[in-house]
Protein backbone atom coordinates (compact mmCIF):
# COMPACT_ATOMS: atom_id res chain seq x y z
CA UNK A 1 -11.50 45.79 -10.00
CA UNK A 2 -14.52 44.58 -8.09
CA UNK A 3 -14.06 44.54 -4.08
CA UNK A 4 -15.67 42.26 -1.36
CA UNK A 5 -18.15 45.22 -0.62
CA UNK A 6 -19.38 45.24 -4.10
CA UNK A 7 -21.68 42.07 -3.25
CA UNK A 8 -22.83 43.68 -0.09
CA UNK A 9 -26.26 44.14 0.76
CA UNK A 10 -29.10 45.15 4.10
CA UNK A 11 -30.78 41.60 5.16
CA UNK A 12 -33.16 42.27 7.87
CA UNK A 13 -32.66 39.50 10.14
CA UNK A 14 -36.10 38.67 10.20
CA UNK A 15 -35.79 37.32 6.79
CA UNK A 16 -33.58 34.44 7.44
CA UNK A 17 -35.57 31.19 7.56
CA UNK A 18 -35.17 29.19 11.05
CA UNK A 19 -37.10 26.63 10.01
CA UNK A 20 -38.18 25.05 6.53
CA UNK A 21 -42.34 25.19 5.49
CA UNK A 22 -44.51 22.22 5.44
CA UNK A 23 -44.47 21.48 1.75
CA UNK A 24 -41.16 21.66 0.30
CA UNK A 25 -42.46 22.96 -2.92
CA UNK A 26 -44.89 26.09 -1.71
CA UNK A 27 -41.64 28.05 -1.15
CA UNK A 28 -41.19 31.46 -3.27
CA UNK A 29 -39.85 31.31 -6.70
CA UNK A 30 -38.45 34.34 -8.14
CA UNK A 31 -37.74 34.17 -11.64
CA UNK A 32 -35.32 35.92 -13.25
CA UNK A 33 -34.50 36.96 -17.03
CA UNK A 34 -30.37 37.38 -16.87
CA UNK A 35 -30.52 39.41 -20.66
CA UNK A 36 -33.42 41.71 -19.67
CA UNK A 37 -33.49 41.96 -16.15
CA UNK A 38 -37.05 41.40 -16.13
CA UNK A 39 -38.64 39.28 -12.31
CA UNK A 40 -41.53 37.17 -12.06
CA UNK A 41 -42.78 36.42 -8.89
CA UNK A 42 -43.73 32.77 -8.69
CA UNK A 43 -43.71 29.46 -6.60
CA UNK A 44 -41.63 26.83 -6.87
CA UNK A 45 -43.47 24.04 -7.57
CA UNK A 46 -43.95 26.48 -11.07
CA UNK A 47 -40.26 25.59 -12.13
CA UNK A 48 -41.80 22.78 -14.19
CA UNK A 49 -42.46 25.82 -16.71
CA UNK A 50 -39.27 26.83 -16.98
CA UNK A 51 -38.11 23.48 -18.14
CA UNK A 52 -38.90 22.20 -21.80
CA UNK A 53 -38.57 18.62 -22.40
CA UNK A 54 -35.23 17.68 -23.85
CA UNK A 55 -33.46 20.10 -21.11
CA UNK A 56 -31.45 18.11 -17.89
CA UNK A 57 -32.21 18.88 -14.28
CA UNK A 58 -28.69 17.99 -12.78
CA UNK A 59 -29.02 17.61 -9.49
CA UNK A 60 -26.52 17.51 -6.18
CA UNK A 61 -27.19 13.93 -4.89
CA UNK A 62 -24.93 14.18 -1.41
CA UNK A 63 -26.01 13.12 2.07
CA UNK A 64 -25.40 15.05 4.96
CA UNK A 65 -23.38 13.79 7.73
CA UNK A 66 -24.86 13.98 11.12
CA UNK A 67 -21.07 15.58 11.67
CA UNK A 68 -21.24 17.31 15.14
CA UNK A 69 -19.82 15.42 17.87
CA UNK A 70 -19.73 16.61 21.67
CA UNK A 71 -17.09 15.19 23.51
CA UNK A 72 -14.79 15.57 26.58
CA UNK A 73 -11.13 15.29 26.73
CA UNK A 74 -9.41 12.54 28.18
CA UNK A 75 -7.27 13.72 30.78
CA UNK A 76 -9.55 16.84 31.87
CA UNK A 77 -13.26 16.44 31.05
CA UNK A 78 -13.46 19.54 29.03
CA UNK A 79 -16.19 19.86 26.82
CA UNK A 80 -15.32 20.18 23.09
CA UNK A 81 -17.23 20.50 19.90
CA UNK A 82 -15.83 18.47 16.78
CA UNK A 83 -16.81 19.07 13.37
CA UNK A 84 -16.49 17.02 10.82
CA UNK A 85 -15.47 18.56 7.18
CA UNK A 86 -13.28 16.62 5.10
CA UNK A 87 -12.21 12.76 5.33
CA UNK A 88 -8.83 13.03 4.28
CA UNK A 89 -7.58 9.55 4.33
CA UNK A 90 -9.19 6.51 6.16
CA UNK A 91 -10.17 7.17 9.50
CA UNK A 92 -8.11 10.41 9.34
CA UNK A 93 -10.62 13.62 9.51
CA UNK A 94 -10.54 17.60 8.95
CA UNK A 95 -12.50 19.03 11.40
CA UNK A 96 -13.36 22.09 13.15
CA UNK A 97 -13.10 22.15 17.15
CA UNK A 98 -14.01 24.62 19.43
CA UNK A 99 -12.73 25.54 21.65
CA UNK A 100 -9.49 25.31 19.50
CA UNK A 101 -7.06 26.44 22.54
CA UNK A 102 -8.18 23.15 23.91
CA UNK A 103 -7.12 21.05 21.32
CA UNK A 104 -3.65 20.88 21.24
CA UNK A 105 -1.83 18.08 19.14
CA UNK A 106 -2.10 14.65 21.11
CA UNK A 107 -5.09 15.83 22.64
CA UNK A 108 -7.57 12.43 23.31
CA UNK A 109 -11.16 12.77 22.79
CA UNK A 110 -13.81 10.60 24.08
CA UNK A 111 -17.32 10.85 22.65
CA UNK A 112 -20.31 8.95 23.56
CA UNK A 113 -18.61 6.82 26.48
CA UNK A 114 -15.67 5.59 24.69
CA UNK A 115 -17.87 4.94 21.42
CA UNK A 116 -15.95 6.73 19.46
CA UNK A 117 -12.06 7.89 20.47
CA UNK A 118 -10.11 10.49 18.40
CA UNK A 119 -6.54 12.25 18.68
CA UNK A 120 -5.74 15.80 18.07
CA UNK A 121 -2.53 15.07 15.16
CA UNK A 122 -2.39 18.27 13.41
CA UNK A 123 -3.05 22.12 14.08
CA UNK A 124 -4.75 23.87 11.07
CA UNK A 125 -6.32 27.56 10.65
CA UNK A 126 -9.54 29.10 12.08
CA UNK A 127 -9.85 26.26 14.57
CA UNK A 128 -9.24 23.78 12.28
CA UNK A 129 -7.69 19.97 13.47
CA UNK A 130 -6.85 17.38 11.37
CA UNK A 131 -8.43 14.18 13.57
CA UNK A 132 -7.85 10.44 13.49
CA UNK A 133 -11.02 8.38 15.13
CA UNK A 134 -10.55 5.24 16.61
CA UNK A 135 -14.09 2.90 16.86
CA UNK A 136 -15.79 -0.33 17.26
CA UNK A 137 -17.65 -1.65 14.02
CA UNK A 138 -18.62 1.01 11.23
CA UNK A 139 -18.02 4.48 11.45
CA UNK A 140 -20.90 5.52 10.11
CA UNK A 141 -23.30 3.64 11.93
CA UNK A 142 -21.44 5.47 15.47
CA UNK A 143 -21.78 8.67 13.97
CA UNK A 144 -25.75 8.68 13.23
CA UNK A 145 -26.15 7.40 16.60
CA UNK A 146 -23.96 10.22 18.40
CA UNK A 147 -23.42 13.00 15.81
CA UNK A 148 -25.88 16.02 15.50
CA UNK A 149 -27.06 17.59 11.92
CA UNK A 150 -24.96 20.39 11.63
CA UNK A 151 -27.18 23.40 10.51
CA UNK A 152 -25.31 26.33 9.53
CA UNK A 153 -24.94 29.42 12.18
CA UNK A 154 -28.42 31.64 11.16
CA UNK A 155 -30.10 29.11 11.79
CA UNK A 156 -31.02 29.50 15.60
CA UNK A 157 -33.98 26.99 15.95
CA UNK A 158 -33.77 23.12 16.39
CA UNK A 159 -34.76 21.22 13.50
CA UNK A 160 -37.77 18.48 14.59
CA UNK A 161 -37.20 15.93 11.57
CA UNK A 162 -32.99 15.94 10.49
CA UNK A 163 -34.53 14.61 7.16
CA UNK A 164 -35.78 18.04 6.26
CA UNK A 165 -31.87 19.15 5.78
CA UNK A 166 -31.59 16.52 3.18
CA UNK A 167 -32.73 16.49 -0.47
CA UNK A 168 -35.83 13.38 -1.00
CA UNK A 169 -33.16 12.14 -3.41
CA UNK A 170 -29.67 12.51 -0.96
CA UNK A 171 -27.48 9.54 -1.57
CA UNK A 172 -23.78 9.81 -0.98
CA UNK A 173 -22.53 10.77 2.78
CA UNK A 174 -20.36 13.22 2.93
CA UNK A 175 -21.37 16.43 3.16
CA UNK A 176 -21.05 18.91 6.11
CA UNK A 177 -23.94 21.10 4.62
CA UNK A 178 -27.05 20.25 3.08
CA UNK A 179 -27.11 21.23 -0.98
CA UNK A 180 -30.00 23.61 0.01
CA UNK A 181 -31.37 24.69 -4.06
CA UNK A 182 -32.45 20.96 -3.87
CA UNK A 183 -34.26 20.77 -0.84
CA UNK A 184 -37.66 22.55 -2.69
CA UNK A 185 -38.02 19.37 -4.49
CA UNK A 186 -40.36 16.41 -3.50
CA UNK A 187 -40.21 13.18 -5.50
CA UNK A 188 -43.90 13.92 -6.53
CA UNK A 189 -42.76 17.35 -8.10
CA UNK A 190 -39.75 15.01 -9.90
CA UNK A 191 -41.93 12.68 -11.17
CA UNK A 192 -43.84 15.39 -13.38
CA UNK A 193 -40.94 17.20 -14.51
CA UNK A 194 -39.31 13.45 -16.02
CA UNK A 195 -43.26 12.86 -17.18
CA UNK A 196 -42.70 16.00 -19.04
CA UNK A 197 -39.54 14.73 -20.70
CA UNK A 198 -37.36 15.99 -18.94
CA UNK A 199 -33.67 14.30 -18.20
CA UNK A 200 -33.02 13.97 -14.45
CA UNK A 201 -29.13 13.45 -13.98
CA UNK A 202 -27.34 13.33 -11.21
CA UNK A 203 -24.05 14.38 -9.49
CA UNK A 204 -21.91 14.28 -6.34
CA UNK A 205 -20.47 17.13 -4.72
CA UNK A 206 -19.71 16.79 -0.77
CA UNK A 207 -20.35 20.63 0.73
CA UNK A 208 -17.74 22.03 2.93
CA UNK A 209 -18.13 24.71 5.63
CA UNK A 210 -15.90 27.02 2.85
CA UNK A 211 -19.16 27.58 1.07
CA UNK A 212 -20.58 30.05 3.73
CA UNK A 213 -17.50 31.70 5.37
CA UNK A 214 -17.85 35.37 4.21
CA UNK A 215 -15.17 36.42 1.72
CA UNK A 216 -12.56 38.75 4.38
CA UNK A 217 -10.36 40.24 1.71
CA UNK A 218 -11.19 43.56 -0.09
CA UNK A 219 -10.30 42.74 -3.43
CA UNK A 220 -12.30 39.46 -4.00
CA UNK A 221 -9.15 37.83 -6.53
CA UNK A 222 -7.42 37.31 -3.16
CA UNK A 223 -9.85 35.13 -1.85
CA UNK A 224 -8.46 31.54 -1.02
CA UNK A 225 -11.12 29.50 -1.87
CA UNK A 226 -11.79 26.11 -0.63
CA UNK A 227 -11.49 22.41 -2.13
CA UNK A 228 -14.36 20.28 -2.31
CA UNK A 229 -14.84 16.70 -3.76
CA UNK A 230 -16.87 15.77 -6.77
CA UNK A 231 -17.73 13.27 -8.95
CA UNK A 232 -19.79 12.94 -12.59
CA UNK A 233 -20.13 9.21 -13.75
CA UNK A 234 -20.15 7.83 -17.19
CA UNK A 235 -23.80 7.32 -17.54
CA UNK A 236 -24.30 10.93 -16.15
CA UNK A 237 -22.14 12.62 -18.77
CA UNK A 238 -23.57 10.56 -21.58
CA UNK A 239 -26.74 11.88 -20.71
CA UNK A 240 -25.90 15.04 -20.64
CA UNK A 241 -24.05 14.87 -23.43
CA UNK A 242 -27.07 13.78 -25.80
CA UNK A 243 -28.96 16.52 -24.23
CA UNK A 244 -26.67 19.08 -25.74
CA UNK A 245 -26.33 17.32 -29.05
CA UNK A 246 -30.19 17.48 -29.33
CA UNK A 247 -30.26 21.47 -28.43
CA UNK A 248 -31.71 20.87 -24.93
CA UNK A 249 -30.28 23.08 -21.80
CA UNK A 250 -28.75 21.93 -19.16
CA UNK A 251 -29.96 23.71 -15.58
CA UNK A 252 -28.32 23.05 -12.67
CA UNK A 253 -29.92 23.16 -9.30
CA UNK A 254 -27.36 24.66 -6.79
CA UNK A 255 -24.20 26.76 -6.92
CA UNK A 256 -22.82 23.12 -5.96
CA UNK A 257 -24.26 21.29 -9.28
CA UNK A 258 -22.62 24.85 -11.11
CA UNK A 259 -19.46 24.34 -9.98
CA UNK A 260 -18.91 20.38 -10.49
CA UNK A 261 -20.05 21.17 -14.06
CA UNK A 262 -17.96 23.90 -14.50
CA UNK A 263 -14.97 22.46 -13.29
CA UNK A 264 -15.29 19.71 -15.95
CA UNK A 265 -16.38 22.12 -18.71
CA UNK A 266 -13.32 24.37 -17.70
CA UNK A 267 -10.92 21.34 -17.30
CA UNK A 268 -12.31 19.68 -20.86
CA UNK A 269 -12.47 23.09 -22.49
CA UNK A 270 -16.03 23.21 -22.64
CA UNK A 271 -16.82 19.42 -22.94
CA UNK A 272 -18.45 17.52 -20.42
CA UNK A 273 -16.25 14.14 -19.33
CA UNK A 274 -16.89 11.90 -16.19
CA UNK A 275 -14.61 12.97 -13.97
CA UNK A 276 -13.67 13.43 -10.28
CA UNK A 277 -11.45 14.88 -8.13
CA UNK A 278 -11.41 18.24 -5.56
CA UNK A 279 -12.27 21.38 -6.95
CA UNK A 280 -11.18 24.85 -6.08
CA UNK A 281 -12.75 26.57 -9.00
CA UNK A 282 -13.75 30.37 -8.29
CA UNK A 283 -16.49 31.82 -10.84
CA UNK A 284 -16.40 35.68 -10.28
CA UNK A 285 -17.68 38.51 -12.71
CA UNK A 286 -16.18 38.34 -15.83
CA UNK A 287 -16.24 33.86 -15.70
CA UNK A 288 -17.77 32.44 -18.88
CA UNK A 289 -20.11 29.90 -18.17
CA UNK A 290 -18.95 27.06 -20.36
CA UNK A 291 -22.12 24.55 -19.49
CA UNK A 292 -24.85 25.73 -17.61
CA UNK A 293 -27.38 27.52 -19.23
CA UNK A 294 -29.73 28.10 -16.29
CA UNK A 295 -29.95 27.43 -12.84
CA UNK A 296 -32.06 27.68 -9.72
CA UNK A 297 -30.34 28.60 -6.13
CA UNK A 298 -31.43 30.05 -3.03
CA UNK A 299 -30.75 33.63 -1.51
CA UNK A 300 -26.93 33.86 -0.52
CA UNK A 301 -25.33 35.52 2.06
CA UNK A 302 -24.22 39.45 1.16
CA UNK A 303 -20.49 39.13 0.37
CA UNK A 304 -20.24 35.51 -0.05
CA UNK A 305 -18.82 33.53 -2.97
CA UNK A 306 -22.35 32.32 -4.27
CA UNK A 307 -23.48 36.10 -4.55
CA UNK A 308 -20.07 36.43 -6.77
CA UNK A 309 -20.83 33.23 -8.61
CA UNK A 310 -24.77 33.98 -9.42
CA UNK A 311 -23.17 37.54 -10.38
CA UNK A 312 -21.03 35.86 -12.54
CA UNK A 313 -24.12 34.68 -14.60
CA UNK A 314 -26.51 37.24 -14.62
CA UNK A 315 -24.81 40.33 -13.82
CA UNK A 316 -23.74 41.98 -10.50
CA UNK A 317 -26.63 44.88 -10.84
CA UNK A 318 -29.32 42.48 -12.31
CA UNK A 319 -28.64 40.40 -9.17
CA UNK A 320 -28.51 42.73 -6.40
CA UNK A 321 -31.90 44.07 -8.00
CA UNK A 322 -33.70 41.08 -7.53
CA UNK A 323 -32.26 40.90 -3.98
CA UNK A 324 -33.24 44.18 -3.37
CA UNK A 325 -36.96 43.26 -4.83
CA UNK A 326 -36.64 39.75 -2.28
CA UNK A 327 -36.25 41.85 0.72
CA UNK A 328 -38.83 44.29 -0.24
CA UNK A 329 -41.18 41.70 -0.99
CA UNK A 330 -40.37 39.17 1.83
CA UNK A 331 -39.15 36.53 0.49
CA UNK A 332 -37.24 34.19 3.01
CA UNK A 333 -33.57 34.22 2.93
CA UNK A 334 -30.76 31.54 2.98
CA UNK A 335 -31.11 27.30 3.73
CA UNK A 336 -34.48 27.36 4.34
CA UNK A 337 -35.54 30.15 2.22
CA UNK A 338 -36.89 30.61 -1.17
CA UNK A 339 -35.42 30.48 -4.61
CA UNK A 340 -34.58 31.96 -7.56
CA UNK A 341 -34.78 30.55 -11.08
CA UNK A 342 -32.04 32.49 -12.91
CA UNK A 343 -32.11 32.16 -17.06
């Protein structure tokens, strides 16, 4: 039985990135050989190597909300911090506020001088409020002009352009976290990996907060994982679909791309169907990858579900060695870190 502690590891704290590098592509690359073990250490814009033409790139094409709001309650002026995570059902959110003891249901919020309005109508877990907003005009349109980019805790610094916490090829709002494995990637570096002949597909997955809460539970099967929403459109699985028939791989960038292709390949035994829906899927040790035959991802966070799922692919000691050979050799760790290409 593997335990939380099993996917534990030392990460100097100098080692997490606060802020991303100039050129999206100079980051590290370290390449890794899942049957032998074997590392190569490389730089990203080198992934074009890795990929032969006839292979899919299947990329995470979701947008980051600008989903922290600071606003005051009604009746008291307090100060309160709202969240955004899930839209449930129209205007109807599930958010995280802090401080939670403040939010009590039927608690009024006011952000931005009455811009935006919101009521307290259900007390969840770990802080967590289920919110309906009230507004004038588009929702959207309020929130970029009073919501902040919400960069995960490590990071400590502010972020001068929000646009660096987005993939060039973001699309589909929705996300409270930025699909980070992407974020290497300039359209320039794009362009030569299609000129090579390579298919460039792309899917939806909106990131939740879930994704980086550590895993608190010793034995890891008792882990209640979170939902997130996905989609894969017709033209999309066609695509990949003809890549497969003509023998090329399909390499995923992102645990987020892994686990929307997973979950179809596990719900269509293997095949790959457009589909959508929420996804709890859990890839441990032991998991066998039904579609993805390589991927690249950053460094992950020691006990976290993406250090089980990368485990899941390449092996729990293979993995923990090439962390162990990151931190030695300094790579940068976490959203704005540097990558792995795992095969």
């Amino acid at each position: 039985m593997l335990t939380t502690e099993d996917f534990d590891f030392d990460l100097p704290e100098e080692l997490i990135a606060q802020t991303p590098l100039e050129d999206r592509t100079s980051s590290r690359l370290l390449v890794l050989d899942s049957k032998t073990g074997n590392l190569q250490d490389k730089h990203f814009y080198d992934i074009i190597d890795e990929l032969n033409p006839g292979d899919a790139l299947v990329m995470n094409d979701t947008r980051v909300l600008p989903a922290r709001l600071y606003g005051e309650k009604e009746e008291t002026g307090a100060h309160l911090e709202v969240l955004l995570l899930n839209n449930t059902e129209g205007d109807v959110w599930e958010t995280l506020v802090k401080p939670a003891k403040r939010a009590k249901v039927g608690t009024q919020i006011t952000f931005g001088d009455g811009r935006i309005k919101a009521v307290v109508e259900e007390e969840l877990d770990h802080g967590g409020r289920m919110v309906r907003f009230s507004y004038e005009g588009i929702f959207l349109e309020n929130l970029e002009a009073l919501g902040e980019m919400p960069l995960p805790p490590y990071i400590k610094e502010k972020l001068d352009d929000p646009e660096r916490y987005q993939t060039v090829y973001a699309k589909e709002n929705g996300s409270a976290a930025a699909p980070t494995a992407g974020l290497h990637f300039t359209q320039e570096l794009l362009d030569k990996i299609q000129q090579k002949g390579i298919e460039l597909v792309y899917l939806t997955l909106h990131v939740g907060l879930g994704t980086f809460r550590p895993v608190s539970v010793e034995n890891i099967e008792d882990h209640d994982m979170h939902s997130e929403f996905y989609r894969l459109t017709d033209d999309a699985a066609d695509r990949l679909n003809q890549v497969r028939t003509n023998g090329g791989k399909v390499v995923a960038v992102g645990t987020t791309s892994i686990r929307t292709l997973e979950t179809i390949g596990t719900k269509f035994n293997g095949e790959i169907k457009a589909d959508s829906g929420w996804t709890d899927i859990f890839i441990t040790p032991g998991y066998q990858f039904k579609v993805v035959d390589a991927f690249s991802t950053n460094f992950h966070l020691p006990k976290s579900t993406l250090v089980m799922m990368v485990s899941a692919f390449a092996g729990r000691d293979n993995i923990l060695n090439a962390y162990q050979h990151a931190i030695e050799e300094r790579y940068r760790f976490f959203s704005f870190g540097d990558a792995m290409f795992i095969k």
